[in-house]
Each structure stands twice: as C-alpha cells, then as structure tokens.
C-alpha atoms as a PDB file:
ATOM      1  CA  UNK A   1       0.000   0.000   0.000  1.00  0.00           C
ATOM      2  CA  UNK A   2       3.149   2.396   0.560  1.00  0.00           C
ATOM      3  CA  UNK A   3       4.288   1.940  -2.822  1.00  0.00           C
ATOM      4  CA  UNK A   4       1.069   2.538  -4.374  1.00  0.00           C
ATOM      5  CA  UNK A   5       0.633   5.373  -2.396  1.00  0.00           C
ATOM      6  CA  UNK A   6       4.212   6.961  -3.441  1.00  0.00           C
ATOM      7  CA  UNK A   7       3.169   6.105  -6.884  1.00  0.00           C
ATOM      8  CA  UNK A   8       0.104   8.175  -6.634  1.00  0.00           C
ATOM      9  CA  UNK A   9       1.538  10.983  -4.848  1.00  0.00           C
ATOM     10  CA  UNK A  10       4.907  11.200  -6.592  1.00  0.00           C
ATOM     11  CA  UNK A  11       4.886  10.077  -9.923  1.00  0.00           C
ATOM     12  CA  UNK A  12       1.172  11.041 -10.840  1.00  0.00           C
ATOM     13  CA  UNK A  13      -0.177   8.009 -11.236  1.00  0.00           C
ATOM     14  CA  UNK A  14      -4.042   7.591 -10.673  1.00  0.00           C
ATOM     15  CA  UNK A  15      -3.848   4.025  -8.857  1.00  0.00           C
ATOM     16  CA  UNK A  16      -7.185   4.398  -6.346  1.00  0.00           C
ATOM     17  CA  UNK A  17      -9.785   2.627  -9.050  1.00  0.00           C
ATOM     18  CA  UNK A  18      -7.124  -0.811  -9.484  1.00  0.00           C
ATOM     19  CA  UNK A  19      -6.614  -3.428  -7.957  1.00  0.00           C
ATOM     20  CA  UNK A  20      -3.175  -4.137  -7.713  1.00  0.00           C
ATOM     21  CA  UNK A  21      -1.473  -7.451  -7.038  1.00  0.00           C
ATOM     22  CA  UNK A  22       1.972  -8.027  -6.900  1.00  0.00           C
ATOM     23  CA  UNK A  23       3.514 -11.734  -7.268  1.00  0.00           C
ATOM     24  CA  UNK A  24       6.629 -13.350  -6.843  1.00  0.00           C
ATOM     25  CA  UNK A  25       7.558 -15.958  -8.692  1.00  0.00           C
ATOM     26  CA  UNK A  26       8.045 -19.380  -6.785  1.00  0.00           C
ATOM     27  CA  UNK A  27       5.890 -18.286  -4.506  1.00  0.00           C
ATOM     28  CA  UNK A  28       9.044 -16.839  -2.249  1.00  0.00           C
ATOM     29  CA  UNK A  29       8.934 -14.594   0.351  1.00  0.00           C
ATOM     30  CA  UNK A  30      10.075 -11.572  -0.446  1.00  0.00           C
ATOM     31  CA  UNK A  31      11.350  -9.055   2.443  1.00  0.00           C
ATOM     32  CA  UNK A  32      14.133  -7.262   0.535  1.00  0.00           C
ATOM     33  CA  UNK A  33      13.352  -3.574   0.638  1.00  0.00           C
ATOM     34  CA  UNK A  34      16.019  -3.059  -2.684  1.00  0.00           C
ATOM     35  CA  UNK A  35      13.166  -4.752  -4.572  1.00  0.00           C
ATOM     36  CA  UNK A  36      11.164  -1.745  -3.966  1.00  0.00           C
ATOM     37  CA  UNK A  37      12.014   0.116  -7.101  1.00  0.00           C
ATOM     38  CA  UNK A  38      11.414  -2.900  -9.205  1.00  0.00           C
ATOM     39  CA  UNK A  39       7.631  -3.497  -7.639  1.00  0.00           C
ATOM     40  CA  UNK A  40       7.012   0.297  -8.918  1.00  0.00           C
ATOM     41  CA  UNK A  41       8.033  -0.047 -11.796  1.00  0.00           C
ATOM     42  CA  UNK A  42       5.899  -3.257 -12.484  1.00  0.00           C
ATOM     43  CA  UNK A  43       2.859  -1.901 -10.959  1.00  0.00           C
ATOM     44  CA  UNK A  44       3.379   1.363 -13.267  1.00  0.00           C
ATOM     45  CA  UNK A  45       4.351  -0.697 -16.056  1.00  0.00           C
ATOM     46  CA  UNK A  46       1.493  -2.648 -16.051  1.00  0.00           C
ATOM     47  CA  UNK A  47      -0.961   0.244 -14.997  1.00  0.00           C
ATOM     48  CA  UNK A  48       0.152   2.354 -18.801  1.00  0.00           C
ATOM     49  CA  UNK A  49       0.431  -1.258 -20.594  1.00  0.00           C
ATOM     50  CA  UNK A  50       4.202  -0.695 -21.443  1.00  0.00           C
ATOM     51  CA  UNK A  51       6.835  -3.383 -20.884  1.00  0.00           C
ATOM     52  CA  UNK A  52      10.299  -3.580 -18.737  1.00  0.00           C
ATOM     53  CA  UNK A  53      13.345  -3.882 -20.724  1.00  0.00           C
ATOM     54  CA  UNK A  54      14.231  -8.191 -19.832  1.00  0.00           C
ATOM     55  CA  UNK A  55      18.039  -6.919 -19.919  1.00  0.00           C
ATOM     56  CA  UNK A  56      17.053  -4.309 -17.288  1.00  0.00           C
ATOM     57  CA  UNK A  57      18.026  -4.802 -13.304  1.00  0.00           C
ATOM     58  CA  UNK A  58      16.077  -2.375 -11.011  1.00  0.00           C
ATOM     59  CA  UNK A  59      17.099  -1.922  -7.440  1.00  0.00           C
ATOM     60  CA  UNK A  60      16.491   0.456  -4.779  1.00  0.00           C
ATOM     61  CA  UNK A  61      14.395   1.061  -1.816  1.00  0.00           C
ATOM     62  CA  UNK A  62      11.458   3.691  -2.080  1.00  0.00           C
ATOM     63  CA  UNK A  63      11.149   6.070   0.379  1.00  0.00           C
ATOM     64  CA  UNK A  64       7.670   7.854   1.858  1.00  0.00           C
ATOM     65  CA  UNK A  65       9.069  11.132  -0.425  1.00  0.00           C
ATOM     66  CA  UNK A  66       9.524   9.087  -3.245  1.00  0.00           C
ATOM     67  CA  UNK A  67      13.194   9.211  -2.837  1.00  0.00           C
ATOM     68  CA  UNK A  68      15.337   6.202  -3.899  1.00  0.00           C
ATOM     69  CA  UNK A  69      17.232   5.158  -0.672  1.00  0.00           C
ATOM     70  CA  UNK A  70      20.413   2.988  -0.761  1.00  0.00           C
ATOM     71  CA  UNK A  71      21.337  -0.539  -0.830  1.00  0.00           C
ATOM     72  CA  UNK A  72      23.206  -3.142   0.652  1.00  0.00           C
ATOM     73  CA  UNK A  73      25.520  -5.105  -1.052  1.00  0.00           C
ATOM     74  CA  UNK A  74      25.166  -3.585  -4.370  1.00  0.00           C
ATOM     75  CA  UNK A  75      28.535  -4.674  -5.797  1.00  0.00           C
ATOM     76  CA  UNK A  76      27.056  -8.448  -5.343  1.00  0.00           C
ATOM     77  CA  UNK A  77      23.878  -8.094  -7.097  1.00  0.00           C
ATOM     78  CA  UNK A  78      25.376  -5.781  -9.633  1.00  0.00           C
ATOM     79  CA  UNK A  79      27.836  -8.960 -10.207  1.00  0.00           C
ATOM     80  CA  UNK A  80      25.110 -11.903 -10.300  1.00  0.00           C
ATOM     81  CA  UNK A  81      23.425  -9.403 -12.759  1.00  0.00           C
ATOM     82  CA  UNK A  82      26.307  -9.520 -15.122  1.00  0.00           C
ATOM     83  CA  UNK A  83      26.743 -13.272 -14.724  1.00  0.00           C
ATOM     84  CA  UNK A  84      23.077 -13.708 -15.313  1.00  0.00           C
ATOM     85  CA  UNK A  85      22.761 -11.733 -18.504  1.00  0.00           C
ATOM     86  CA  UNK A  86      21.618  -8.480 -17.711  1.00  0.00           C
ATOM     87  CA  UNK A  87      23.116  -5.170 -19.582  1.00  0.00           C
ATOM     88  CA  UNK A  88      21.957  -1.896 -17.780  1.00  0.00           C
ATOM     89  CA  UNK A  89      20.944  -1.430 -13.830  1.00  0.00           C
ATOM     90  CA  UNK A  90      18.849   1.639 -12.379  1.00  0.00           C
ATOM     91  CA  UNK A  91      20.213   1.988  -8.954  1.00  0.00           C
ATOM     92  CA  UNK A  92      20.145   4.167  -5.753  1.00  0.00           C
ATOM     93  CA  UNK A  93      22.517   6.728  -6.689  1.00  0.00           C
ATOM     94  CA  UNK A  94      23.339   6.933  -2.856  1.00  0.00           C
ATOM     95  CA  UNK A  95      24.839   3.447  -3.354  1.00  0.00           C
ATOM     96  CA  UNK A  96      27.796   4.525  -5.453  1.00  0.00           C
ATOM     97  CA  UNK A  97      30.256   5.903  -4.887  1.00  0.00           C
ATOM     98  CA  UNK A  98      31.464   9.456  -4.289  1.00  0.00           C
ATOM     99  CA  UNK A  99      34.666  10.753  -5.504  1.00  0.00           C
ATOM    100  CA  UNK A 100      37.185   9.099  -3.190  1.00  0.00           C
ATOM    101  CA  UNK A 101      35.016   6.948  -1.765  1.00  0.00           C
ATOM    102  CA  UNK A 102      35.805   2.611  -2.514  1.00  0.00           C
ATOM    103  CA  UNK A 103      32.001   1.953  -1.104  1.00  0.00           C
ATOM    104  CA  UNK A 104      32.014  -0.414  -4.884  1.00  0.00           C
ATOM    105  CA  UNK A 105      35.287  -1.500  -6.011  1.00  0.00           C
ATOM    106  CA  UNK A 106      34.573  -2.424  -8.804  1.00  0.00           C
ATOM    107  CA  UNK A 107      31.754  -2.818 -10.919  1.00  0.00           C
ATOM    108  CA  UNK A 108      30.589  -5.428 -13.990  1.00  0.00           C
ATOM    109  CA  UNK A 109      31.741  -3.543 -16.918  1.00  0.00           C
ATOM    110  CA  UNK A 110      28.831  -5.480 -19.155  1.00  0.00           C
ATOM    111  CA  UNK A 111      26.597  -3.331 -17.238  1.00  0.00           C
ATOM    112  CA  UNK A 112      25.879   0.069 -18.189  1.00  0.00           C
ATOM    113  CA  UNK A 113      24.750   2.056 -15.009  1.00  0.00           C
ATOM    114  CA  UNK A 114      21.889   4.860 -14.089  1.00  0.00           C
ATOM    115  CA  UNK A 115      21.676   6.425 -11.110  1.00  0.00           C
ATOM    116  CA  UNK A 116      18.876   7.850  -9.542  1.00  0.00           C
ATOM    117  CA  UNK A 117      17.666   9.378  -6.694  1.00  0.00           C
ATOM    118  CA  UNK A 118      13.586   9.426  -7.113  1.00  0.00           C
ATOM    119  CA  UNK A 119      10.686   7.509  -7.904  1.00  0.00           C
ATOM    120  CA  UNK A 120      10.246   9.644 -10.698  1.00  0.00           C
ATOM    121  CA  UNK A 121      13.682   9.775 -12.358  1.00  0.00           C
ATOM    122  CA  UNK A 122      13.770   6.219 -12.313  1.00  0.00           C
ATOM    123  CA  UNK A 123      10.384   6.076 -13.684  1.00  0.00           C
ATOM    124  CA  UNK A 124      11.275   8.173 -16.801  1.00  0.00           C
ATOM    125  CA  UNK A 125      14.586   5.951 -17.557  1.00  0.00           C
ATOM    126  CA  UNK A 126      12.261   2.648 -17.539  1.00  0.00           C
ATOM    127  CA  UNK A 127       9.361   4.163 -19.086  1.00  0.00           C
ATOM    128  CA  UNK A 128      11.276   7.269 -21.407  1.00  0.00           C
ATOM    129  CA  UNK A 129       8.036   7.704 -23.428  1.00  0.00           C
ATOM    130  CA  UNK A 130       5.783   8.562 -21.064  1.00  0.00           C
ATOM    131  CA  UNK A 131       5.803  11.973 -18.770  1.00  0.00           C
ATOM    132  CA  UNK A 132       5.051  11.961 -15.758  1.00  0.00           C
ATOM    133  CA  UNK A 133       4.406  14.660 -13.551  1.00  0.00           C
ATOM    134  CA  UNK A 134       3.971  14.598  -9.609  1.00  0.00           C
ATOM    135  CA  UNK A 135       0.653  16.176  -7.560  1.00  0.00           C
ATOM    136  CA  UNK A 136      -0.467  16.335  -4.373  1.00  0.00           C
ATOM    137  CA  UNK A 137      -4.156  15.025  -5.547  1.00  0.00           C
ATOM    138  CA  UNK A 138      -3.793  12.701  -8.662  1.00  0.00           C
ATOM    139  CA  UNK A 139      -6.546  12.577 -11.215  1.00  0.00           C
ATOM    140  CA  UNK A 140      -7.478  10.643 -14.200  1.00  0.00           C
ATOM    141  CA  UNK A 141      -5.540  11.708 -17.183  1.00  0.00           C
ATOM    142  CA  UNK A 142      -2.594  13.131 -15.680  1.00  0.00           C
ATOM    143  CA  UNK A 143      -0.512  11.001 -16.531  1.00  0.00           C
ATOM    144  CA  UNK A 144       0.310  11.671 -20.491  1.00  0.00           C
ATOM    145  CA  UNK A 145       1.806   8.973 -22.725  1.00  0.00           C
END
C-alpha cells in the first residue's frame, strides 16, 4: 500500500480505481526492501500497458518522499546481474560511490549504469516515453503517454 501510495503521490499516477497485485515468482517470500524500485516499476508498467526492458536490473528502496534510498551489497547483485545476462541497472545513486570513496570497487563492466535518486527519475529511464508529472491530488488523465 506504501508503494502505491508513493506512486500516486509522486509520480502522478491515478492508482485508487485498481486493484493491484503483486507476485513473486516461486511463490518466495520476499522481504528485501532493494526490490522496492522494481515493484514500482511493475505496478506502473502494467498500470500504462508498457513493458520492462528483460536486460534491465532495477534496485532500490522507495522512500515515503519518493526518494530512492540505498542498498546493501550492491557490488554483489550488480555482479550476479552480469553473470546472469543483464546489460543496464537503475540503482540508488546513494549506493555509489562518491569521488574518493571505494564503497564499490569495482563494478561489472557489461553493465551500463543509471543512477537515480527518485521515484520519478527512475520512472522516466524505464518508461522514457511517457511523462510523468507529480501532484499532491492525482486525477485521471494526468498522466500523459
């Protein structure tokens, strides 16, 4: 319900008429919080009938604000990634490092890298057709495609 609600308030999208179910597939339990990014962006996905890029990895926790909050272990999964295939990542931009820093040695060079640091910037990379556009009271038909 958090999510949704972020998605509503944030990224303009009119979510109180749907009913919204999220799976996982296996039937696992699921209590990662960097998996919050990638629930959005099915749930938006699905809401404006648009796809996810399959070479695409999404990860990053979603704050109240909308604000993508940082990861653990994000060198790991941005290494699996590689192994598994995968050719561009949205991540937490809070996750990489700053000048100077060595929070990521290294990362997969197969995997070309966005950072972001909201809901909506993230939204825009997956979804670059579509403009979004953020309100306090989301109606029908603010969203434009």
């Amino acid at each position: 319900m958090q999510i949704i609600a972020v998605l509503e308030k944030k990224a303009g999208l009119f979510l109180g008429r749907s009913d919204v179910y999220v799976n996982v597939v296996g039937g696992l339990a699921f209590e990662e919080p960097s998996g919050d990014l990638g629930i959005c962006a099915a749930i938006a996905t699905s809401l404006l009938d648009r796809s996810v890029d399959p070479g695409l990895l999404i990860v990053g926790e979603v704050g109240l604000t909308g604000e993508i909050r940082p990861v653990s272990h994000l060198e790991a999964k941005l290494k699996e990634a590689a192994k598994l295939g995968f050719k561009r990542a949205i991540v937490p931009s809070a996750s990489l490092p700053l000048p100077g820093s060595k929070r990521i040695k290294t990362s997969p060079e197969s995997i070309k890298i966005s950072q972001v640091q909201s809901i909506v910037e993230a939204l825009r990379l997956i979804m670059p057709s579509c403009e979004l556009t953020s309100s306090k009271a989301p109606q029908p038909g603010q969203l434009s495609t």
